[in-house]
N, C-alpha and C. Protein backbone atom coordinates (compact mmCIF):
# COMPACT_ATOMS: atom_id res chain seq x y z
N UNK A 1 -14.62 45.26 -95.31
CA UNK A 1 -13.46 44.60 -95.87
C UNK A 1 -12.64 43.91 -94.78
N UNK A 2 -12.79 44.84 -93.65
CA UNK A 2 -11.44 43.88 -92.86
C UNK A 2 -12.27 42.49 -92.36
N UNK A 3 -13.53 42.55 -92.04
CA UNK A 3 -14.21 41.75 -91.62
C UNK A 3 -14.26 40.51 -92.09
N UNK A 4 -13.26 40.33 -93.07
CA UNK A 4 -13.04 38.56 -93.91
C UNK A 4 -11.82 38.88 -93.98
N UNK A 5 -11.11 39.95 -93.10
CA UNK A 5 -9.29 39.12 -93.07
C UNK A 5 -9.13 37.60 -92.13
N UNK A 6 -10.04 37.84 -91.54
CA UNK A 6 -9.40 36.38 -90.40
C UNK A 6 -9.71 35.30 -91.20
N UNK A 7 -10.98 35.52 -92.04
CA UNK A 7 -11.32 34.01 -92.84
C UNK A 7 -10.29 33.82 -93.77
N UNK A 8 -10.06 34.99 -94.55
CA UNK A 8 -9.13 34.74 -95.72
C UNK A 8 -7.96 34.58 -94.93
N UNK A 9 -7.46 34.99 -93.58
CA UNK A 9 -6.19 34.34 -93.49
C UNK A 9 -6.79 32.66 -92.77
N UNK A 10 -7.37 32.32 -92.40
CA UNK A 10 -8.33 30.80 -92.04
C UNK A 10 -7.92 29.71 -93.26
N UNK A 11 -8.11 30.33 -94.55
CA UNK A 11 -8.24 29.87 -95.97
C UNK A 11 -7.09 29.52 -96.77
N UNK A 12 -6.40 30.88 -96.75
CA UNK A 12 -4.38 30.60 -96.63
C UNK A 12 -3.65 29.52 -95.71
N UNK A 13 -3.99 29.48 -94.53
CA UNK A 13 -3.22 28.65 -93.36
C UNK A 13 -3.60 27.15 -93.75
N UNK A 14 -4.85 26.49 -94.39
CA UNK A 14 -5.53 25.79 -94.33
C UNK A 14 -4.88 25.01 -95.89
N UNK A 15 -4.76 26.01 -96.73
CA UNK A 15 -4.24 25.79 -98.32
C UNK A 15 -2.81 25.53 -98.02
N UNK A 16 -1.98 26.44 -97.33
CA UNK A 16 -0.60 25.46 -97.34
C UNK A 16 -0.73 24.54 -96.59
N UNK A 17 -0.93 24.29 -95.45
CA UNK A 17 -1.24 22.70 -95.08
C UNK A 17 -1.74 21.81 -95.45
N UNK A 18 -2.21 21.72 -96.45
CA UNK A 18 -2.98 20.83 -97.68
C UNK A 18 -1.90 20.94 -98.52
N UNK A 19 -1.35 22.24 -98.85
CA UNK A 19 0.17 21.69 -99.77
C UNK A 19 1.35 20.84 -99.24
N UNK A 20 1.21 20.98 -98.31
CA UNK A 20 2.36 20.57 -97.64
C UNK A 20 2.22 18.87 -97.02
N UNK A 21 1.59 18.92 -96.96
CA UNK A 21 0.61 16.96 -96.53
C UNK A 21 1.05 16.75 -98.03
N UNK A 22 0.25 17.18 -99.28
CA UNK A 22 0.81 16.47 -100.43
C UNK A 22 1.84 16.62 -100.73
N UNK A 23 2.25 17.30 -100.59
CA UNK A 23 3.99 17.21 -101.03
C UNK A 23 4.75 16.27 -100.19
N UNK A 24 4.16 15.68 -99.27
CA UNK A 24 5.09 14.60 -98.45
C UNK A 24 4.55 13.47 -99.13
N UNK A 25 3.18 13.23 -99.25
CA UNK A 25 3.22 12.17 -99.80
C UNK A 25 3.54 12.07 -100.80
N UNK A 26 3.48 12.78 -101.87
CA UNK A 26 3.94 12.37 -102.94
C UNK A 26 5.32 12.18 -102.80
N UNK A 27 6.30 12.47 -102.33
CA UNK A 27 7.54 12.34 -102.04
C UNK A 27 8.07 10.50 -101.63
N UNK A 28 6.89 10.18 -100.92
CA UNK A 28 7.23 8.91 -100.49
C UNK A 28 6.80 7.86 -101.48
N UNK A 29 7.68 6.13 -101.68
CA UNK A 29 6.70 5.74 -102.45
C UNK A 29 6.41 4.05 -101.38
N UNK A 30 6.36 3.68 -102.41
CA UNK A 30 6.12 2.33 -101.26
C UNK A 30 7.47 1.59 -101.14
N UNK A 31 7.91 1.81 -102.35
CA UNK A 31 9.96 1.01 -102.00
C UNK A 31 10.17 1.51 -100.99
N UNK A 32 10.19 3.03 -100.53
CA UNK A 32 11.06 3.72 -99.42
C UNK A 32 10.57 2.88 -98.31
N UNK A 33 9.27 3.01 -98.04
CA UNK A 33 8.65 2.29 -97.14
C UNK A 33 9.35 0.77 -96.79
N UNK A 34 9.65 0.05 -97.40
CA UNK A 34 9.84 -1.41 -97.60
C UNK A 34 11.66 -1.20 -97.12
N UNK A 35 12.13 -0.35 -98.31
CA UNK A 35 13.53 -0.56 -98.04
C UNK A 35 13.83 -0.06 -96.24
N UNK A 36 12.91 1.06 -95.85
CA UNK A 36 13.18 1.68 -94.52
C UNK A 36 13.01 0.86 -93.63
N UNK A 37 12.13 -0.13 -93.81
CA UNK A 37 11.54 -1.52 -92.46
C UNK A 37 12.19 -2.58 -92.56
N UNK A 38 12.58 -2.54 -94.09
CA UNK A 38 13.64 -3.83 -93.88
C UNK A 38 14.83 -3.46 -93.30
N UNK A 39 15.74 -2.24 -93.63
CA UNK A 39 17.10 -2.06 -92.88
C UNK A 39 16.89 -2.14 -91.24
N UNK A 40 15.80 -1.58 -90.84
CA UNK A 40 15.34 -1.83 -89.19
C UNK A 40 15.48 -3.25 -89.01
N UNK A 41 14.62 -4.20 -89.57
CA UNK A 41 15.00 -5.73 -89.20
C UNK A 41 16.01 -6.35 -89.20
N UNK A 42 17.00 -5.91 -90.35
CA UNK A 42 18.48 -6.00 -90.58
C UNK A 42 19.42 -5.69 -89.06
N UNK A 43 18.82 -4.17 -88.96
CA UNK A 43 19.90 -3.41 -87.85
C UNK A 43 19.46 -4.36 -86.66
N UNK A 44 18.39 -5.35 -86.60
CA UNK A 44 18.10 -5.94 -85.13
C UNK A 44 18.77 -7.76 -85.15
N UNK A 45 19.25 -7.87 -86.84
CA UNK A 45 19.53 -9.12 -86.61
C UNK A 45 19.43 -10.07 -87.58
N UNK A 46 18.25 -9.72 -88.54
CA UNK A 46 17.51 -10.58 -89.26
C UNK A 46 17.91 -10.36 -90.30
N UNK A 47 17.79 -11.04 -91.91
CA UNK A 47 17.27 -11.15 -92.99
C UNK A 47 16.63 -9.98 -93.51
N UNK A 48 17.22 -8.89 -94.08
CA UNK A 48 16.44 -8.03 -95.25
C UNK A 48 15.36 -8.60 -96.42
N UNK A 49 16.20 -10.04 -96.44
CA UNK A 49 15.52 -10.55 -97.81
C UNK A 49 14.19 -11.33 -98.05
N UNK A 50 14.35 -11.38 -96.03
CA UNK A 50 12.94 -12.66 -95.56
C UNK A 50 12.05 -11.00 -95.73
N UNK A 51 11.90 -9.62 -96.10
CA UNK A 51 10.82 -9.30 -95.38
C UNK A 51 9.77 -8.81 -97.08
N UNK A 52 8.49 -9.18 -96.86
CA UNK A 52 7.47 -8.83 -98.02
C UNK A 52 6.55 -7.51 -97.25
N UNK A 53 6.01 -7.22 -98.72
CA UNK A 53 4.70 -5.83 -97.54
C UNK A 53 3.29 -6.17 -98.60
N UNK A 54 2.43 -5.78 -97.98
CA UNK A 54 1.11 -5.98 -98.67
C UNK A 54 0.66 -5.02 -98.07
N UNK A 55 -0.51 -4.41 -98.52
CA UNK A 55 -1.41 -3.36 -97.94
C UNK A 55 -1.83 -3.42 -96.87
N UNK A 56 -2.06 -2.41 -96.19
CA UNK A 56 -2.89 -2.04 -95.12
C UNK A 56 -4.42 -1.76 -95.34
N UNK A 57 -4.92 -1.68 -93.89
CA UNK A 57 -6.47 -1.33 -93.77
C UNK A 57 -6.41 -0.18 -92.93
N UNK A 58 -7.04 1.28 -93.47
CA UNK A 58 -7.17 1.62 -92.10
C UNK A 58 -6.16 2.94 -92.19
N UNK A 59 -5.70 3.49 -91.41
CA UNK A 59 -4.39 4.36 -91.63
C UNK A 59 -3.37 3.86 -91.61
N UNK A 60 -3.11 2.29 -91.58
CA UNK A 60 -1.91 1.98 -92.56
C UNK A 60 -2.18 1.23 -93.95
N UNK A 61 -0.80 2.01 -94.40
CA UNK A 61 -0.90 2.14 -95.57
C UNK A 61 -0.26 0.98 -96.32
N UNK A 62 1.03 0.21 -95.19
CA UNK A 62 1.99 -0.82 -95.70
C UNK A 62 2.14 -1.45 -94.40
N UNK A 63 1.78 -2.73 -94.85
CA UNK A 63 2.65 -3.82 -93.92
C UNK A 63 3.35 -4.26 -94.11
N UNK A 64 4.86 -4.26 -93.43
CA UNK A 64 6.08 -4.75 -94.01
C UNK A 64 6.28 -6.17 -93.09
N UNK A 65 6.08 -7.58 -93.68
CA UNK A 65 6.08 -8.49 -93.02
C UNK A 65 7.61 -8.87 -93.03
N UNK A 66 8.45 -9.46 -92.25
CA UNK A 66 9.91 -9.47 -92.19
C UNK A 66 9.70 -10.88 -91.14
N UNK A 67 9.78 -11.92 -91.62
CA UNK A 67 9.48 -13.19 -90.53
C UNK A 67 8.15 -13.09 -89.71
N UNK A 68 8.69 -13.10 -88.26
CA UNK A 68 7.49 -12.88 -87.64
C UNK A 68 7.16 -11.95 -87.19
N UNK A 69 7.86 -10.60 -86.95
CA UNK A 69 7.83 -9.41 -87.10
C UNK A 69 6.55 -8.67 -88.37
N UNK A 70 6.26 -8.44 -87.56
CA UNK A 70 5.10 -7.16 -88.93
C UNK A 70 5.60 -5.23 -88.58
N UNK A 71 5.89 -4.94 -89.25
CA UNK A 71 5.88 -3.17 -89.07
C UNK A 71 4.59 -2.81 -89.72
N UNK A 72 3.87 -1.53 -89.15
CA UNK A 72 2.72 -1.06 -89.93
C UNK A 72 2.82 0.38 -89.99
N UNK A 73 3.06 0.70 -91.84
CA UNK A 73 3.28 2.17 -91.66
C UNK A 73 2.35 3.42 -92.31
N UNK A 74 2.73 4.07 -92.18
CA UNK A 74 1.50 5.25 -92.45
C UNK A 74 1.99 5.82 -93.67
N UNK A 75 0.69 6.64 -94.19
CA UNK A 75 1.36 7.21 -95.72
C UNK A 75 2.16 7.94 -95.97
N UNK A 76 2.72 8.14 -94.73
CA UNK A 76 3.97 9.65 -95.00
C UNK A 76 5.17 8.61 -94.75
N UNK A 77 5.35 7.00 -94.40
CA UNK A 77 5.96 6.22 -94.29
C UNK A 77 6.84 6.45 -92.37
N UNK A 78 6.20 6.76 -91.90
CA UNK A 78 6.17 6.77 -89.97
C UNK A 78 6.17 5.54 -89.91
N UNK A 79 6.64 4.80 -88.95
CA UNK A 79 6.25 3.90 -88.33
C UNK A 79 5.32 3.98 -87.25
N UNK A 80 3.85 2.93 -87.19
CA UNK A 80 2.79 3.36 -86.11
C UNK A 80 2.58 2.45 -85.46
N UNK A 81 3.21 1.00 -86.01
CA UNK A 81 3.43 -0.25 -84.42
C UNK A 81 4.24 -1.01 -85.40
N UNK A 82 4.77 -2.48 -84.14
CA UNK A 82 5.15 -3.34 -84.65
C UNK A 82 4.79 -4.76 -83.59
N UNK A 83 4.55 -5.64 -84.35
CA UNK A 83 3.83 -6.85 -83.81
C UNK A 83 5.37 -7.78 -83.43
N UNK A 84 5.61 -8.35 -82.43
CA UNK A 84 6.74 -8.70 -82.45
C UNK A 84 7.62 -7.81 -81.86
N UNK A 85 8.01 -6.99 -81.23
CA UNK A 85 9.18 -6.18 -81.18
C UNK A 85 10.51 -6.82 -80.43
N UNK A 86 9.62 -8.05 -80.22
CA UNK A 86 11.37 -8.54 -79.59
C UNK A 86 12.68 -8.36 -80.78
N UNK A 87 11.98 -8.72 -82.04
CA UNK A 87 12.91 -8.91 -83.18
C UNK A 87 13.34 -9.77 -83.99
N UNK A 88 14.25 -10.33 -84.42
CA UNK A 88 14.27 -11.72 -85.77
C UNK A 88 14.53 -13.07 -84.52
N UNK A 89 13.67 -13.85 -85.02
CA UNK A 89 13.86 -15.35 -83.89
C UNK A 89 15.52 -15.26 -84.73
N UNK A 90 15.73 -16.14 -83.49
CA UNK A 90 17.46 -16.74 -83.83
C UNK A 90 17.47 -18.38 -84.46
């Protein structure tokens, strides 16, 4: 019997971290995403209203295009680059 405590605790550790990944994503949706990259372009200068998102390839999930700026974010809505980082042309 004790000889499958380590697996069964292996099996537990493994099941809430699989709960817990989904419960973030589901938490996020793609507005949050959009509204979160646009206030960043805002806070640097630019137009909230210039920015669109279309899908990603890949482990991103959203591209938030904002002029010439691109943000690319992940499904838990992270930011994982940005093309441009100088910020909004003037």
């Amino acid at each position: 019997m004790t000889r499958w405590l380590p697996f069964a605790g292996l099996v537990v550790v493994t099941g809430v971290i699989a709960f817990v990944a989904g419960w973030q994503a589901r938490g996020i949706t793609e507005t949050d995403v959009i509204e979160g990259m646009a206030a960043r372009y805002e806070a640097q200068g630019g137009d909230a209203s210039a920015c669109v998102a279309v899908p990603g390839e890949g482990r991103v999930w959203i591209e938030v295009r904002c002029g010439s700026t691109v943000y690319y974010a992940s499904r838990f809505g992270r930011l994982l680059s940005v093309s441009n980082p100088e910020g909004p042309e003037a």
